[in-house]
C-alpha atoms as a PDB file:
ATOM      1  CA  UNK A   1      26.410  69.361 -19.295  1.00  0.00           C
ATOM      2  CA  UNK A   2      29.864  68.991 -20.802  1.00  0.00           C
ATOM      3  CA  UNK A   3      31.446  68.192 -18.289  1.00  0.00           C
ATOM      4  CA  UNK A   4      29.127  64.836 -17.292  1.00  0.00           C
ATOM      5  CA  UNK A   5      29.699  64.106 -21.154  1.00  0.00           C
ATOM      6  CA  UNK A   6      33.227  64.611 -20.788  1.00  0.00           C
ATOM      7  CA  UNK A   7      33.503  62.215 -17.769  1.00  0.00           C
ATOM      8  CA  UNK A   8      31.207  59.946 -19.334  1.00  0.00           C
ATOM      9  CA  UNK A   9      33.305  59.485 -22.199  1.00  0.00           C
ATOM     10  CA  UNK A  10      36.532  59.287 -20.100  1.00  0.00           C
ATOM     11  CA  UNK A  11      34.950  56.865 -17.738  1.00  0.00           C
ATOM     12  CA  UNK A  12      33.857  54.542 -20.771  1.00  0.00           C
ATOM     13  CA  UNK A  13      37.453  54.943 -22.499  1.00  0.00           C
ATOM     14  CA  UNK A  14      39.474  53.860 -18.948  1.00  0.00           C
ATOM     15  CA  UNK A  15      37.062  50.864 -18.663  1.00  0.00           C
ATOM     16  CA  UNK A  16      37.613  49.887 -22.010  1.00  0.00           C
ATOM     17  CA  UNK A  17      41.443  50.414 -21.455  1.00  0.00           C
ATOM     18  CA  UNK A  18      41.524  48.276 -18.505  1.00  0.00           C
ATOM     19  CA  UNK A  19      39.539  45.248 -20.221  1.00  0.00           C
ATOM     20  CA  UNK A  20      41.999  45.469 -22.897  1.00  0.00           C
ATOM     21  CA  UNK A  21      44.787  45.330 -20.666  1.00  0.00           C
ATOM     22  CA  UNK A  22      43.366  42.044 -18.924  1.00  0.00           C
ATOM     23  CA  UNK A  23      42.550  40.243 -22.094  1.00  0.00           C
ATOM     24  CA  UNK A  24      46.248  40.641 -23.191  1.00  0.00           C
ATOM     25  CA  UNK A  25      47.545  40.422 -19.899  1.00  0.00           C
ATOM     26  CA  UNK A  26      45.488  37.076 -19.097  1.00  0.00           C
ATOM     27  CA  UNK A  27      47.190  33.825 -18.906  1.00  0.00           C
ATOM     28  CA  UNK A  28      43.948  32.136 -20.206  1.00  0.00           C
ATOM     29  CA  UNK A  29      45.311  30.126 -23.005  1.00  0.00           C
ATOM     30  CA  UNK A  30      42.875  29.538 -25.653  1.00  0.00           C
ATOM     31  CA  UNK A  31      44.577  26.348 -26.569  1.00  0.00           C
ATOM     32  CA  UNK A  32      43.953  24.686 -22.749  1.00  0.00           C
ATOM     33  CA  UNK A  33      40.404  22.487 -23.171  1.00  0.00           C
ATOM     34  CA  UNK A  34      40.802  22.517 -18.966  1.00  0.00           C
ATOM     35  CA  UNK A  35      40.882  26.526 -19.022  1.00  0.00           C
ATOM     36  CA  UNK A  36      38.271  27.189 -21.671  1.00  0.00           C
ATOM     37  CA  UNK A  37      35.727  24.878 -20.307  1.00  0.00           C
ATOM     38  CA  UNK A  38      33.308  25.683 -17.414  1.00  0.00           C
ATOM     39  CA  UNK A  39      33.168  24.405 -14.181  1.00  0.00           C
ATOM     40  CA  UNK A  40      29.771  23.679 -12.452  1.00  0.00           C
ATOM     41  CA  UNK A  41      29.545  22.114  -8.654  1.00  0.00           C
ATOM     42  CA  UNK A  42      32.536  20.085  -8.990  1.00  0.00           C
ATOM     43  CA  UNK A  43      31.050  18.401 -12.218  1.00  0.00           C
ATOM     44  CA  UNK A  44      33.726  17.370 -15.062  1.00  0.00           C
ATOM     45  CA  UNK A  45      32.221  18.933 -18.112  1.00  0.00           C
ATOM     46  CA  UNK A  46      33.796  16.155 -20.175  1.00  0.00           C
ATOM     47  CA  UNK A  47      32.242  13.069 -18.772  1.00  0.00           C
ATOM     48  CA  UNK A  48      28.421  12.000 -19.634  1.00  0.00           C
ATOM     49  CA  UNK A  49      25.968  14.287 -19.046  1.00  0.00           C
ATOM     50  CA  UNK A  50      23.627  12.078 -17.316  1.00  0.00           C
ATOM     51  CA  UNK A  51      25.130  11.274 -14.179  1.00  0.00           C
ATOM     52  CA  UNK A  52      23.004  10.606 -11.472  1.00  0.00           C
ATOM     53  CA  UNK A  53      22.479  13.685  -9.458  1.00  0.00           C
ATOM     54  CA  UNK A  54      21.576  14.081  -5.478  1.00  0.00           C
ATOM     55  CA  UNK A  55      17.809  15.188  -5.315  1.00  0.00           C
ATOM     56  CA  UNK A  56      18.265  15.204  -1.971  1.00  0.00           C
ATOM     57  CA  UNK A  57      21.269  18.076  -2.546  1.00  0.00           C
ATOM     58  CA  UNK A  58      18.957  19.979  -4.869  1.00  0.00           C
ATOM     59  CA  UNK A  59      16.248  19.708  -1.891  1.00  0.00           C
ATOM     60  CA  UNK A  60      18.762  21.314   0.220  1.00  0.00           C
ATOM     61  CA  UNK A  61      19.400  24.231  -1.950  1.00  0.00           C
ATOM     62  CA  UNK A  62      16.116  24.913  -2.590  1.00  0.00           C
ATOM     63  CA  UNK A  63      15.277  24.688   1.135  1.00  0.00           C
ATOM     64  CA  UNK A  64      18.494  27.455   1.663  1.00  0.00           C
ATOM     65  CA  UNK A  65      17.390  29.685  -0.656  1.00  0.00           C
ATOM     66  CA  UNK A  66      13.592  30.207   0.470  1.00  0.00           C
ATOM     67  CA  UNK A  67      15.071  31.013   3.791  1.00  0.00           C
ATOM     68  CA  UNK A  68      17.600  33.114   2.146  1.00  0.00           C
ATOM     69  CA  UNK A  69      14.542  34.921   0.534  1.00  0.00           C
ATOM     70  CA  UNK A  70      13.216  35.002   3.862  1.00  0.00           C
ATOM     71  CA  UNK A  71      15.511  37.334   5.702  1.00  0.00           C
ATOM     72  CA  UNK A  72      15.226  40.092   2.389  1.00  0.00           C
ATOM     73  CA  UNK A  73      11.498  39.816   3.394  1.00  0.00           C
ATOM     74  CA  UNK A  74      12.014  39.968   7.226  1.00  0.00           C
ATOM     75  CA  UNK A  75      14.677  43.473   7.109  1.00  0.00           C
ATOM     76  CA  UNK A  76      11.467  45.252   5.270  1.00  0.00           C
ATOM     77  CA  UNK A  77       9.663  44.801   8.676  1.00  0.00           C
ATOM     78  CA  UNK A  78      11.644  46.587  10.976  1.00  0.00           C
ATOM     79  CA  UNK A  79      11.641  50.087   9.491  1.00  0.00           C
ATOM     80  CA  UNK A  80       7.886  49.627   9.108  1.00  0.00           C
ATOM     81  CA  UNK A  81       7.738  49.735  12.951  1.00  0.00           C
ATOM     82  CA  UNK A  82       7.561  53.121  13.411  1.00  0.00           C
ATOM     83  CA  UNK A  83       5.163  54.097  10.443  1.00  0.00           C
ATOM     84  CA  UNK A  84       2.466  51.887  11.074  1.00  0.00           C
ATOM     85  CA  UNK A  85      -0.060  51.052  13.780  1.00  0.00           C
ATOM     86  CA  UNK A  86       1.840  48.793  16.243  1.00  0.00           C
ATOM     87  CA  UNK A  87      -1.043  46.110  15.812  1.00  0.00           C
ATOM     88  CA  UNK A  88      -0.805  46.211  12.219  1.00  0.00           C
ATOM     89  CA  UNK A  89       2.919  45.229  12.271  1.00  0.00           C
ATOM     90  CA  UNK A  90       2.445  42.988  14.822  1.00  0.00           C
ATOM     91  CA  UNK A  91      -0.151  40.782  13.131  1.00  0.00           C
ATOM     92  CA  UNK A  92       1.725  41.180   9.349  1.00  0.00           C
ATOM     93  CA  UNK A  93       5.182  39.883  11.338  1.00  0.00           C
ATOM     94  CA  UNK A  94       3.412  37.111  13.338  1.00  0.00           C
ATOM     95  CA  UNK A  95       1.596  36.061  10.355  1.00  0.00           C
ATOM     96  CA  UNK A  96       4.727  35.748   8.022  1.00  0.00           C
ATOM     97  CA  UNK A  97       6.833  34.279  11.019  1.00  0.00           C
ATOM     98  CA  UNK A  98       3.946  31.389  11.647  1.00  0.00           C
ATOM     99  CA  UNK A  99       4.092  30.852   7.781  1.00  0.00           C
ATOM    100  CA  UNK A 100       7.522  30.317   7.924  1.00  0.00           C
ATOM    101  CA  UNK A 101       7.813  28.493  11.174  1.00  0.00           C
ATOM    102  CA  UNK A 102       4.603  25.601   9.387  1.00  0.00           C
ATOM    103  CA  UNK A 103       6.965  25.106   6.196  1.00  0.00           C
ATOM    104  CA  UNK A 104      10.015  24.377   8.806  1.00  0.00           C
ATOM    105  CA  UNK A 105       7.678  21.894  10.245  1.00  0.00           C
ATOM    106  CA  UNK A 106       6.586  20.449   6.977  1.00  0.00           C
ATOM    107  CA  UNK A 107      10.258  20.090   5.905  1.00  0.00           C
ATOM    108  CA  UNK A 108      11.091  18.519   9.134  1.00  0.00           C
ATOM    109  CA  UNK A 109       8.203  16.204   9.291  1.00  0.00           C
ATOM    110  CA  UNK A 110       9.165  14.971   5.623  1.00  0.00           C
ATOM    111  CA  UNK A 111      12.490  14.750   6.441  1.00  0.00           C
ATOM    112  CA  UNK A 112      14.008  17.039   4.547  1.00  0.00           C
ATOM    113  CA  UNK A 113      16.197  18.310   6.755  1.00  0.00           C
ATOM    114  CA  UNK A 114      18.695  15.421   7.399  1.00  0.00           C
ATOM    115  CA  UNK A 115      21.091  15.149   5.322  1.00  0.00           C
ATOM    116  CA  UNK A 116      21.748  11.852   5.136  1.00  0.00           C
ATOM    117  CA  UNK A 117      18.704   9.274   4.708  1.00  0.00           C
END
């Protein structure tokens, strides 16, 4: 017990030792407006705020990141193949493969997929 203390209390001081040594080792001048701003998809944070903005590019995001979602709820699957009955698995894939594969359609039929209109 006193020695997980111990490291715990050496492992907080290092961190703290090595954020200190970045903050005074940074070359992040606090008098740079560029520097201290943020910087979001290529937007300048110093013109308007209402810009026009791409739907279609937010479309395309939000089409990458269900499909992104989709592959964390595909690798589940796999090691499930060997606990369950093999119809079981078969029917829960197939079923969340056709679900996937009908949105694909739907997003093609609207046209969502091209990027240009």
């Amino acid at each position: 017990m006193n020695l997980l203390m111990f490291l715990s209390i050496f492992i907080m001081i290092i961190s703290n030792i090595m954020m200190l040594i970045s903050i005074i080792l940074s070359k992040k001048s606090m008098l740079d407006r560029e520097k201290c701003s943020s910087f979001e998809c290529g937007f300048d944070p110093k013109s308007l705020a209402r810009i026009p903005f791409s739907l279609h590019f937010f479309l395309i995001t939000v089409i990458f990141l269900i499909f992104d979602v989709e592959i964390a709820l595909i690798f589940p699957l796999i090691p499930t193949f060997y606990m369950v009955n093999f119809l079981t698995w078969f029917k829960i894939s197939f079923f969340f493969i056709i679900m996937l594969l009908i949105g694909l359609y739907h997003e093609w039929n609207q046209n969502m997929l091209n990027w240009t209109n």
